[in-house]
PDB file of N, CA and C in Angstrom:
ATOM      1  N   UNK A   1      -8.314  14.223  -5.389  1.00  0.00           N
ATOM      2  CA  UNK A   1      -9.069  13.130  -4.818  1.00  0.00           C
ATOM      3  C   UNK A   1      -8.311  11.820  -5.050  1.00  0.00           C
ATOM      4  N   UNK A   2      -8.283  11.305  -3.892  1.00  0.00           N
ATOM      5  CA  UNK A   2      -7.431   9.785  -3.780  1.00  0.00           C
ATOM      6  C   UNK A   2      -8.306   8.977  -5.014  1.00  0.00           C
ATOM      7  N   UNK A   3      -7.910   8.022  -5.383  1.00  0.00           N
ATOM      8  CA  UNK A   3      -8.332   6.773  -5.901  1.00  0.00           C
ATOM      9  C   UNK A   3      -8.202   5.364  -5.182  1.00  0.00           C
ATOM     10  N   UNK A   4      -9.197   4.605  -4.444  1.00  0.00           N
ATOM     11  CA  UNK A   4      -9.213   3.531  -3.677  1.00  0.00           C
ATOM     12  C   UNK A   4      -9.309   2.532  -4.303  1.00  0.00           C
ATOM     13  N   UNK A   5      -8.304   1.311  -4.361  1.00  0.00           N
ATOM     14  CA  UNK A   5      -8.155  -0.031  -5.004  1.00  0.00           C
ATOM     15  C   UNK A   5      -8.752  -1.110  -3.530  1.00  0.00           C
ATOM     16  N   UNK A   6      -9.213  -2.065  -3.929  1.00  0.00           N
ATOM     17  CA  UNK A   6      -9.651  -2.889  -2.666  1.00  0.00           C
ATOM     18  C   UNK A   6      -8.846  -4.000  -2.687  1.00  0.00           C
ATOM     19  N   UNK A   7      -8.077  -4.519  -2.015  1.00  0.00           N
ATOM     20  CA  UNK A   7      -7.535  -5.826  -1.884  1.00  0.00           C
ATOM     21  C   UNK A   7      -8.219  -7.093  -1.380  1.00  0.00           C
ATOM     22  N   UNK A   8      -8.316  -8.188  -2.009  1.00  0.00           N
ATOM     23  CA  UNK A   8      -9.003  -8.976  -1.478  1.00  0.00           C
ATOM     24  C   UNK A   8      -8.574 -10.515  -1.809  1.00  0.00           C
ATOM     25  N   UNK A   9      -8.780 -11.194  -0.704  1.00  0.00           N
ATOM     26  CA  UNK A   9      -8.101 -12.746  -0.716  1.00  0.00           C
ATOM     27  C   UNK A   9      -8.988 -13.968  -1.711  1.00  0.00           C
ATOM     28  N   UNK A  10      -8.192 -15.215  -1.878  1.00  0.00           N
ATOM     29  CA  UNK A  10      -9.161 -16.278  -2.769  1.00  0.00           C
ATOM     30  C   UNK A  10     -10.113 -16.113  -1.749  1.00  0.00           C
ATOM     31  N   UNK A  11     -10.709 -15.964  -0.948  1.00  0.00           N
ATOM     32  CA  UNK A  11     -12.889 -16.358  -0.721  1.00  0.00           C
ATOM     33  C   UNK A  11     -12.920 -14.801  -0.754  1.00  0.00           C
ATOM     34  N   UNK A  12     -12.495 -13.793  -1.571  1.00  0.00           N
ATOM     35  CA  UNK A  12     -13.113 -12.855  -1.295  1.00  0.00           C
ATOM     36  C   UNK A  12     -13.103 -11.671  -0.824  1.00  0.00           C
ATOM     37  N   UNK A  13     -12.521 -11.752   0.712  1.00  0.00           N
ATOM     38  CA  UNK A  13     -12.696 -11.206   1.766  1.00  0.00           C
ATOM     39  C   UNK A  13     -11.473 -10.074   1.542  1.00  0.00           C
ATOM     40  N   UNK A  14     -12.015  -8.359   2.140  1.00  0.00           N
ATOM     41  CA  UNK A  14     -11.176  -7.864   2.140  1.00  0.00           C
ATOM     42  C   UNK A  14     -10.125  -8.136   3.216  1.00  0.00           C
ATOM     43  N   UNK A  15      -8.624  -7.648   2.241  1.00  0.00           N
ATOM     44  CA  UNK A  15      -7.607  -7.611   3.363  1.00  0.00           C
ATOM     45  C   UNK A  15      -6.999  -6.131   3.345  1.00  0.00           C
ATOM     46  N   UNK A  16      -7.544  -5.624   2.645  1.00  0.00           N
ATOM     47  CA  UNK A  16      -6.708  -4.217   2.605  1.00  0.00           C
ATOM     48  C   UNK A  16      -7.047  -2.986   1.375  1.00  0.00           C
ATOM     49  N   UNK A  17      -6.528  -2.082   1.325  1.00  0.00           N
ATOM     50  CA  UNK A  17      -6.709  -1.003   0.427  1.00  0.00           C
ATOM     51  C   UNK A  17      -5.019  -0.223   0.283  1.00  0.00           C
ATOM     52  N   UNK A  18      -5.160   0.365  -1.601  1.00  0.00           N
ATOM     53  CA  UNK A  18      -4.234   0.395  -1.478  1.00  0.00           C
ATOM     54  C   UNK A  18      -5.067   2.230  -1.965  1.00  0.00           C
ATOM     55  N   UNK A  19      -4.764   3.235  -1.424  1.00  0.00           N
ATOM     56  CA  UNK A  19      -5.257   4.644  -2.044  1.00  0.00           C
ATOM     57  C   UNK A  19      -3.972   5.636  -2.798  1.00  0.00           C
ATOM     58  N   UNK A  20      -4.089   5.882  -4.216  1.00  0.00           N
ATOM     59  CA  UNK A  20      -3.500   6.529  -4.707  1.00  0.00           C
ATOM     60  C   UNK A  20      -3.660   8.172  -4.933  1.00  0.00           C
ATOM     61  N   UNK A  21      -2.559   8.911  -4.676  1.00  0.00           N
ATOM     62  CA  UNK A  21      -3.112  10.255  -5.191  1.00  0.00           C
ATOM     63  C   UNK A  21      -2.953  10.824  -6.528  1.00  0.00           C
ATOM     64  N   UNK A  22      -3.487  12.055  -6.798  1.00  0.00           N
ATOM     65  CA  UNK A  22      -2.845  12.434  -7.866  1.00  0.00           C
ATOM     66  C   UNK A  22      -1.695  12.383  -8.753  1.00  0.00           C
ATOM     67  N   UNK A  23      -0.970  12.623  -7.444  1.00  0.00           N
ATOM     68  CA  UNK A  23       1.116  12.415  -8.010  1.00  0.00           C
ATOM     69  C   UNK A  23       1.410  10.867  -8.116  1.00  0.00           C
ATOM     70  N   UNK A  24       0.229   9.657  -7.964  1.00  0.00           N
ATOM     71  CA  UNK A  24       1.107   8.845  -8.012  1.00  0.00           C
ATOM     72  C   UNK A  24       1.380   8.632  -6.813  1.00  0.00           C
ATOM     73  N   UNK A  25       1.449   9.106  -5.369  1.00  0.00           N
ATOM     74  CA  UNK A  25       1.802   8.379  -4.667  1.00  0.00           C
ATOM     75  C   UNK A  25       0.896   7.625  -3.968  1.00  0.00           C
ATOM     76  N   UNK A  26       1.029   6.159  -3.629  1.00  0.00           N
ATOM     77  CA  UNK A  26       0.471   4.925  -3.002  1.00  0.00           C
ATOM     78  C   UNK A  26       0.469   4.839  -1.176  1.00  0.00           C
ATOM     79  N   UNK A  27      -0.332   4.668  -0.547  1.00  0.00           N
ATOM     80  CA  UNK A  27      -0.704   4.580   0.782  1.00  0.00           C
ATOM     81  C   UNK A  27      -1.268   2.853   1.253  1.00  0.00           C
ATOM     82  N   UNK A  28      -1.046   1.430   1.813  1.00  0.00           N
ATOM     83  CA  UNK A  28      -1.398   0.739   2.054  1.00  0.00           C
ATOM     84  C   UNK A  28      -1.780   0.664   3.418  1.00  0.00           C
ATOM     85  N   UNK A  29      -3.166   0.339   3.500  1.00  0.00           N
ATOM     86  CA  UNK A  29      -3.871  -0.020   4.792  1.00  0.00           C
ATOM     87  C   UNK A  29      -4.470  -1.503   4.599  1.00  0.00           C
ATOM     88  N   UNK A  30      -4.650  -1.632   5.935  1.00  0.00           N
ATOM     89  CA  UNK A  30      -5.189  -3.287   6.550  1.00  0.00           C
ATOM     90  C   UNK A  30      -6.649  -2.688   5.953  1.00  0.00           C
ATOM     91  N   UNK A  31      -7.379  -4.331   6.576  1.00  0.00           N
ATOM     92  CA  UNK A  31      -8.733  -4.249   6.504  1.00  0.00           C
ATOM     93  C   UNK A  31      -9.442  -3.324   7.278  1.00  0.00           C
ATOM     94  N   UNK A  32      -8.551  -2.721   8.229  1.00  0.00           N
ATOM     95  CA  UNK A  32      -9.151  -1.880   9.566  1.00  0.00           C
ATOM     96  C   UNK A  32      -8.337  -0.752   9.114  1.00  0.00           C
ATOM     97  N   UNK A  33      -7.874  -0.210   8.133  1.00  0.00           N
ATOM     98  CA  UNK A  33      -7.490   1.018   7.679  1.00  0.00           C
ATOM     99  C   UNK A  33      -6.307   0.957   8.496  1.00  0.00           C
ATOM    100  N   UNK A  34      -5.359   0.758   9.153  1.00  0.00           N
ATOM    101  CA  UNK A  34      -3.865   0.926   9.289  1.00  0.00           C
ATOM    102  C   UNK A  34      -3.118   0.839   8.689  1.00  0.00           C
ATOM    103  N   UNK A  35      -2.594   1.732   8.554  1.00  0.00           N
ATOM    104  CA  UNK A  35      -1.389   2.470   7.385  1.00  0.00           C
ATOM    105  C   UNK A  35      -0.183   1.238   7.539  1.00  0.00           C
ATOM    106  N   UNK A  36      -0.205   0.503   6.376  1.00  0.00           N
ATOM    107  CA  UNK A  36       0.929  -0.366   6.384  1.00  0.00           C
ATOM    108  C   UNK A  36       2.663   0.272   5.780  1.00  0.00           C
ATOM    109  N   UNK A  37       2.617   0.795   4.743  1.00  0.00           N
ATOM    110  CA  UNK A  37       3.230   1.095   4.028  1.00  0.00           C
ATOM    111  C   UNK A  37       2.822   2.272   3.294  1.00  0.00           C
ATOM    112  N   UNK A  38       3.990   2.779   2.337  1.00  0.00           N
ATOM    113  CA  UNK A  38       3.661   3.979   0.866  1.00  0.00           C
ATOM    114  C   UNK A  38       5.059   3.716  -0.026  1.00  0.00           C
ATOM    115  N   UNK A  39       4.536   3.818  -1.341  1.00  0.00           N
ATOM    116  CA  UNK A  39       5.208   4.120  -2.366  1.00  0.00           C
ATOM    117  C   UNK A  39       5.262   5.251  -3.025  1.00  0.00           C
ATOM    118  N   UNK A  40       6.515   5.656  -3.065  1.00  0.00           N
ATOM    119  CA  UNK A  40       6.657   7.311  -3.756  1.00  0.00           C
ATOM    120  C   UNK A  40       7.591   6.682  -5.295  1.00  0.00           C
ATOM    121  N   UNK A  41       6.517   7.107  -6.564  1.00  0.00           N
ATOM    122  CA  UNK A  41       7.039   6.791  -8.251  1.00  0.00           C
ATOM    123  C   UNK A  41       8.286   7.509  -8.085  1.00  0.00           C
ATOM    124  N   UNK A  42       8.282   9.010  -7.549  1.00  0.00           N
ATOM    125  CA  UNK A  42       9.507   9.932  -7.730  1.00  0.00           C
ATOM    126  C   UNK A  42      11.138   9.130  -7.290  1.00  0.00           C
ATOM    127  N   UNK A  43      10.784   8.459  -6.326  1.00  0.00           N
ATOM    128  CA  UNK A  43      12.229   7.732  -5.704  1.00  0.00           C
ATOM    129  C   UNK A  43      12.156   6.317  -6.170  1.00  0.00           C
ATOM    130  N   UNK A  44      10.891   5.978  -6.585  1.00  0.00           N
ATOM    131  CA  UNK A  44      10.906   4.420  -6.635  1.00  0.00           C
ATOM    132  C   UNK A  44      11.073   3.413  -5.545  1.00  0.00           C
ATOM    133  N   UNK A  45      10.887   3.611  -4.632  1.00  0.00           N
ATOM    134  CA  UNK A  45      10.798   3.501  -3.235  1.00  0.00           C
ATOM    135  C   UNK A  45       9.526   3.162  -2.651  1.00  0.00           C
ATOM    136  N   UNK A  46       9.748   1.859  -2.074  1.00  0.00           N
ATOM    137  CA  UNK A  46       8.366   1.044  -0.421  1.00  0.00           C
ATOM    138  C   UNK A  46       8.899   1.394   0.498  1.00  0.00           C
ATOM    139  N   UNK A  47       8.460   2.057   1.547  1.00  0.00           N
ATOM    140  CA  UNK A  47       8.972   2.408   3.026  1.00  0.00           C
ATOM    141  C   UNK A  47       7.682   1.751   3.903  1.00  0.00           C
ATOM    142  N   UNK A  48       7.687   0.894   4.916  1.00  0.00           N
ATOM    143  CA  UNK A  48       6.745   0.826   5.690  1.00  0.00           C
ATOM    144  C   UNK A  48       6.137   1.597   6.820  1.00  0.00           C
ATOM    145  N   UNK A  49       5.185   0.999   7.452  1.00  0.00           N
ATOM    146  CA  UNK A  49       4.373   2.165   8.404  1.00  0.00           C
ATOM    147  C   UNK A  49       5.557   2.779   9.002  1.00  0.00           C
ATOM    148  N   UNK A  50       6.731   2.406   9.327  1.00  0.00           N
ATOM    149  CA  UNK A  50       7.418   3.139  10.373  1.00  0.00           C
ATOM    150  C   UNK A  50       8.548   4.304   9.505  1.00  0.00           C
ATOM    151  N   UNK A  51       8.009   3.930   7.838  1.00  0.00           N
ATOM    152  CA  UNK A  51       9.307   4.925   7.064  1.00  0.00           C
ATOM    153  C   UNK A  51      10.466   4.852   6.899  1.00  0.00           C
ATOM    154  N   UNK A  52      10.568   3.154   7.218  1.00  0.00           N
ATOM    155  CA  UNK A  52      12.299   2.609   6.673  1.00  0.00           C
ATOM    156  C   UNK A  52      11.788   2.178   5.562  1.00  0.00           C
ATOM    157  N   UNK A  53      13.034   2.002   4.402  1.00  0.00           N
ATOM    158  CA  UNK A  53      12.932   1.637   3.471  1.00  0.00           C
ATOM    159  C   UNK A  53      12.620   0.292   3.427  1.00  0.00           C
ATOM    160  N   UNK A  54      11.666  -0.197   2.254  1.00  0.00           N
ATOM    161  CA  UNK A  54      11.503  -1.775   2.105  1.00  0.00           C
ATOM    162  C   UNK A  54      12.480  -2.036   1.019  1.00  0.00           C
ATOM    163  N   UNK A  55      12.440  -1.218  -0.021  1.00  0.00           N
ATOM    164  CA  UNK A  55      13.199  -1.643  -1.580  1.00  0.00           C
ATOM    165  C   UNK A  55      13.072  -0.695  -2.526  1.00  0.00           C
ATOM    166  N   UNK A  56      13.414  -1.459  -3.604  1.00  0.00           N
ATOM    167  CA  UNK A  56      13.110  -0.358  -5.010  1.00  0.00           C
ATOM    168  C   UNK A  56      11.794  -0.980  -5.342  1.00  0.00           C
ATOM    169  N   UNK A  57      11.153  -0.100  -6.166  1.00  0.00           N
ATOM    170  CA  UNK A  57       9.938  -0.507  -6.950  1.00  0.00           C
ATOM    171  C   UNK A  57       8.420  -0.835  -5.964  1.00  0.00           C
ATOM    172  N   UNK A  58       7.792  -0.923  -6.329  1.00  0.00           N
ATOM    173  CA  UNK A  58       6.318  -0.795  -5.485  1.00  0.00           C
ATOM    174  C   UNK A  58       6.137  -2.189  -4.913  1.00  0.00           C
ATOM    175  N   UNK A  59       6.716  -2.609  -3.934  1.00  0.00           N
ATOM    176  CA  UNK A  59       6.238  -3.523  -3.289  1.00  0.00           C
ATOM    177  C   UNK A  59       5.121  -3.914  -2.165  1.00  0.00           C
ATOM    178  N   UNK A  60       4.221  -2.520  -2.318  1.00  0.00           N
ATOM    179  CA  UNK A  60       3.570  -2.506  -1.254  1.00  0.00           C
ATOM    180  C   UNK A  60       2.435  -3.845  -0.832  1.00  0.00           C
ATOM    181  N   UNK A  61       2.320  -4.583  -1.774  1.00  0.00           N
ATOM    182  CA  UNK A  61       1.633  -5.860  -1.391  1.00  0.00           C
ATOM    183  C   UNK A  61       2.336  -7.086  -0.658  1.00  0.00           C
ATOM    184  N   UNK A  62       3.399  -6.627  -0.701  1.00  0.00           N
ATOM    185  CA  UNK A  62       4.658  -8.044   0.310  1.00  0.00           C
ATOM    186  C   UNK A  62       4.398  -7.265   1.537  1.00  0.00           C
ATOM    187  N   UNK A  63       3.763  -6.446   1.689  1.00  0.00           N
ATOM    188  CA  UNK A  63       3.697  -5.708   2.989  1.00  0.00           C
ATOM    189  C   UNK A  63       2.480  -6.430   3.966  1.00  0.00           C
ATOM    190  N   UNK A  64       1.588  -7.002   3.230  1.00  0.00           N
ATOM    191  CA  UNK A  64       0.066  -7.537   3.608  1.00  0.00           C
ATOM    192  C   UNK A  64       0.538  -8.853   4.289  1.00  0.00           C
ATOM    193  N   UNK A  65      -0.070  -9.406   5.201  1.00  0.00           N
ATOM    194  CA  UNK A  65       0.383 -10.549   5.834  1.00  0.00           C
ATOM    195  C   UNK A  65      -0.654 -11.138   6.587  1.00  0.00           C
ATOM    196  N   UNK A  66      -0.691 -12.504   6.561  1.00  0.00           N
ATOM    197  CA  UNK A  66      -2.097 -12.944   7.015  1.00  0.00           C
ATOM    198  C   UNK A  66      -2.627 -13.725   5.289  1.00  0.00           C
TER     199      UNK A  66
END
């Protein structure tokens, strides 16, 4: 079973979710659930929705915009 973190801006408001699984790996969606990004611990690796690499290390919140 995933684990759901909520992202949310200064007034509040959601902007996103970040859902983790068991292994550790990270999934980022918008406020409307679109898959922004994922982080895999095993590679250390952000790839965005399209699965190019972003970087090393979990950057999946530079991914959020707006």
């Amino acid at each position: 079973m995933a684990k759901r973190q909520t992202l949310k801006d200064a007034r509040f408001r959601v902007i996103g979710y970040i859902d983790t699984d068991a292994d550790g790996q990270q999934v980022l969606s918008d406020a409307q659930f679109r898959r922004l990004g994922s982080y895999d611990p095993k590679s250390n690796t952000t790839k965005d929705a399209q699965f190019r690499r972003i970087g090393q290390g979990n950057l999946l919140t530079t991914l959020l915009t707006g």
